[in-house]
Protein backbone atom coordinates (compact mmCIF):
# COMPACT_ATOMS: atom_id res chain seq x y z
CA UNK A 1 109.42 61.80 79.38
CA UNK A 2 106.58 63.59 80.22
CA UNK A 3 107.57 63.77 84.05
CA UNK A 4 111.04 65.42 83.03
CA UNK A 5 108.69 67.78 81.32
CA UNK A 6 106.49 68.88 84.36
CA UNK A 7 109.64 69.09 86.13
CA UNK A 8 111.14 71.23 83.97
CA UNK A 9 107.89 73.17 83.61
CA UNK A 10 107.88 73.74 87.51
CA UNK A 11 111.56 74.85 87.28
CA UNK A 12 110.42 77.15 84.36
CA UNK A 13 107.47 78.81 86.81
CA UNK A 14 109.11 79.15 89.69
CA UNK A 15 112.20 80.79 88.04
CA UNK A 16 110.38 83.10 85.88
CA UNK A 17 107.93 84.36 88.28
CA UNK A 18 110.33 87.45 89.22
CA UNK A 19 110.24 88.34 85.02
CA UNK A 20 106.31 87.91 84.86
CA UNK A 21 105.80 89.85 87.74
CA UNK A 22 107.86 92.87 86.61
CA UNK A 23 106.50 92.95 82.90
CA UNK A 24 103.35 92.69 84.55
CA UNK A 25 103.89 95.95 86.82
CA UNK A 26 105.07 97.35 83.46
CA UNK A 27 102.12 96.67 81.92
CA UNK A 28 98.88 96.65 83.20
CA UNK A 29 100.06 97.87 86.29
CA UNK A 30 101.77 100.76 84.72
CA UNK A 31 98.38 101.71 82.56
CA UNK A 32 96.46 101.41 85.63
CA UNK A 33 98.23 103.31 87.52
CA UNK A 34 97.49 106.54 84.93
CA UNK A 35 94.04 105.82 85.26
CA UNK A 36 92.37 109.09 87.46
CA UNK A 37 90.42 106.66 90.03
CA UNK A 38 93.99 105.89 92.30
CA UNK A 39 91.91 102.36 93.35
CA UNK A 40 92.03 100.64 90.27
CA UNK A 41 95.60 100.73 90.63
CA UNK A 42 95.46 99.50 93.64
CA UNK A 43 93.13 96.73 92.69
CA UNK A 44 95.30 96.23 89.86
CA UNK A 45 98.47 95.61 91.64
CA UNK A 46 96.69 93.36 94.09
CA UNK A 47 95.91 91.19 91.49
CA UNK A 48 99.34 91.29 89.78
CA UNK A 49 100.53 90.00 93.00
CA UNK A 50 98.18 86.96 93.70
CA UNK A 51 98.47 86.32 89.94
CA UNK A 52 102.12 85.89 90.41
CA UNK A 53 101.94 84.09 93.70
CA UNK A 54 99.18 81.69 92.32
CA UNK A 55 101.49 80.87 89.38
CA UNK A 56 104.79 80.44 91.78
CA UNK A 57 102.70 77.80 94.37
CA UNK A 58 101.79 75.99 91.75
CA UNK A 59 105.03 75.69 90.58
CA UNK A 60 106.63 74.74 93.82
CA UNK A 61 103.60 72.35 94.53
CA UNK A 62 104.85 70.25 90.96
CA UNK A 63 108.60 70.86 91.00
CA UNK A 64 107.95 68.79 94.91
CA UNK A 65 105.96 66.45 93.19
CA UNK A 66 108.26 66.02 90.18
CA UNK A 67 111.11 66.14 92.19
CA UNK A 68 110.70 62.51 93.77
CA UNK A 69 110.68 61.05 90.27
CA UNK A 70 112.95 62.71 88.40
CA UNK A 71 117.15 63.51 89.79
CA UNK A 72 118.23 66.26 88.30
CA UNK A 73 122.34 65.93 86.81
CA UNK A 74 124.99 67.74 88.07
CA UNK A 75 124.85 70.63 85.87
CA UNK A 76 121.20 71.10 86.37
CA UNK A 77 121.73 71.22 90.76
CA UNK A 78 124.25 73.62 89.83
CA UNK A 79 122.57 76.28 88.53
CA UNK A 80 118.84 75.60 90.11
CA UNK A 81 121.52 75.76 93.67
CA UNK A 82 122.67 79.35 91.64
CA UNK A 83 119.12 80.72 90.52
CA UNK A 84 117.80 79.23 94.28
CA UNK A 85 120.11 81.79 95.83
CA UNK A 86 119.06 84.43 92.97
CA UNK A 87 114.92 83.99 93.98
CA UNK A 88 116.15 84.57 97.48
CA UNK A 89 117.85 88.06 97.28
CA UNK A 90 114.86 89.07 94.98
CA UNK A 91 112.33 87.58 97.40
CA UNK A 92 114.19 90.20 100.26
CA UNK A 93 114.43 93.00 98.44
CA UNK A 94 110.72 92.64 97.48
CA UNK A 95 109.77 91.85 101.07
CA UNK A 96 111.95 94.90 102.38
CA UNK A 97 110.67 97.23 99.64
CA UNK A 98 106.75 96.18 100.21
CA UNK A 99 106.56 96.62 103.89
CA UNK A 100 108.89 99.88 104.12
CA UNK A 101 105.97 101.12 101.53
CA UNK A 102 103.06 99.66 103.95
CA UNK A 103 104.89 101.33 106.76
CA UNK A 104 105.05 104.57 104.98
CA UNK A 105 101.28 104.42 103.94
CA UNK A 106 99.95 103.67 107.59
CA UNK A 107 102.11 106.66 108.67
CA UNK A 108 100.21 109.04 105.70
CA UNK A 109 96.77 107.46 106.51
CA UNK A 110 97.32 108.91 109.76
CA UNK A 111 97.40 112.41 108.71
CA UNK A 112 94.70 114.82 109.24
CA UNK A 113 92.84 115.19 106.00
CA UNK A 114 94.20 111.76 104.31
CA UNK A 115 91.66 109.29 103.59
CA UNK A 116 91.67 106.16 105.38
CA UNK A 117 93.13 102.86 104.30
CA UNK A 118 90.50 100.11 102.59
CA UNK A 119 90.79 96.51 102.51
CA UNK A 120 92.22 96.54 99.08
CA UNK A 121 95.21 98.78 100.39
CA UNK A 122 95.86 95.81 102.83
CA UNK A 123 95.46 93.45 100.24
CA UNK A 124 98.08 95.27 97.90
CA UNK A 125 100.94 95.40 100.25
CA UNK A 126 100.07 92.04 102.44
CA UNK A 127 100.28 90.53 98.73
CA UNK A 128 103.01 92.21 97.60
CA UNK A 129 104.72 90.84 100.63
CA UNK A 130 103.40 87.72 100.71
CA UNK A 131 105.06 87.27 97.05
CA UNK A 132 108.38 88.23 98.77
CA UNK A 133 108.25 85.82 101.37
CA UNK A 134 107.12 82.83 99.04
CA UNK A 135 110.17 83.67 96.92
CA UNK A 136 111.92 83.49 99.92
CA UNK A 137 110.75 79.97 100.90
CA UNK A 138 111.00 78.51 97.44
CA UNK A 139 114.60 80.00 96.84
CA UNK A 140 115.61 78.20 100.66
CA UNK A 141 113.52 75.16 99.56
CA UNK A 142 115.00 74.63 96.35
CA UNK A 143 118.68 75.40 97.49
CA UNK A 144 117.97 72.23 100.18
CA UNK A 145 116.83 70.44 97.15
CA UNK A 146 119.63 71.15 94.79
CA UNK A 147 122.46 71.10 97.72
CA UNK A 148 121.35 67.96 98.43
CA UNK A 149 121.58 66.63 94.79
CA UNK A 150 125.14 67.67 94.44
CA UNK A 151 126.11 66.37 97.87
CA UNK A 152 124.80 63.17 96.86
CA UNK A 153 126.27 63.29 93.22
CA UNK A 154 129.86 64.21 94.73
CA UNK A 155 130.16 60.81 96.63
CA UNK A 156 129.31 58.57 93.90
């Protein structure tokens, strides 16, 4: 029982990690970005971002190790295969989005008078992209996963 529980709990991270990160960037992100220093909310969105990507590893790293002891039913391949596709378009939109911004804030930085980029600038949109990409992975990963379940399922 309590192994159909982590599994669901992994399901439950991974899946939800697209709705915590936007409430977060409505949040705190949102307040810090007010906020008359402009690198707080980039420090701010940094973390948002490895918050998020912290929460989503972990989540892959137990639905994997759930996934061996517990077979998910029909119904449940079905729509993990559905949300798996779901994480993937959101993962490349967010990967698209974050380096067109990166591209567009080297080009700025390059301006006469502009300051220059820090480390934390880096760390915002390597983050922010990093995030995209994981989504990607886990949405490819888990569509394997849940493909493979059904496949399986249909020849019994």
């Amino acid at each position: 029982m309590r192994s159909i529980l982590r599994f669901v709990i992994s399901c439950v991270m991974i899946f939800c990690t697209p709705l915590l990160s936007v409430l977060l960037a409505l949040g705190p992100y949102a307040w810090a970005s007010r906020q008359q220093d402009y690198m707080i909310s980039i420090m701010v969105h940094a973390g948002i971002n490895l918050a998020v990507i912290v929460v989503l590893v972990a989540g892959i790293l137990l639905y994997f190790h759930e996934h061996e002891k517990n077979q998910m039913n029909m119904l449940g391949a079905q729509v993990t295969f559905i949300l798996s596709l779901l994480l993937i378009v959101w993962g490349t939109f967010v990967t698209i989005i974050a380096l067109g911004f990166c591209g567009e804030l080297i080009e700025w930085s390059r301006m006469p008078g502009v300051r220059d980029l820090t480390v934390w600038d880096y760390l915002e949109y390597g983050s922010w992209s990093l995030k995209g990409i994981l989504w990607i992975i886990s949405g490819i990963l888990l569509t394997t996963t849940a493909n493979r379940i059904m496949e399986s399922q249909k020849t019994l």
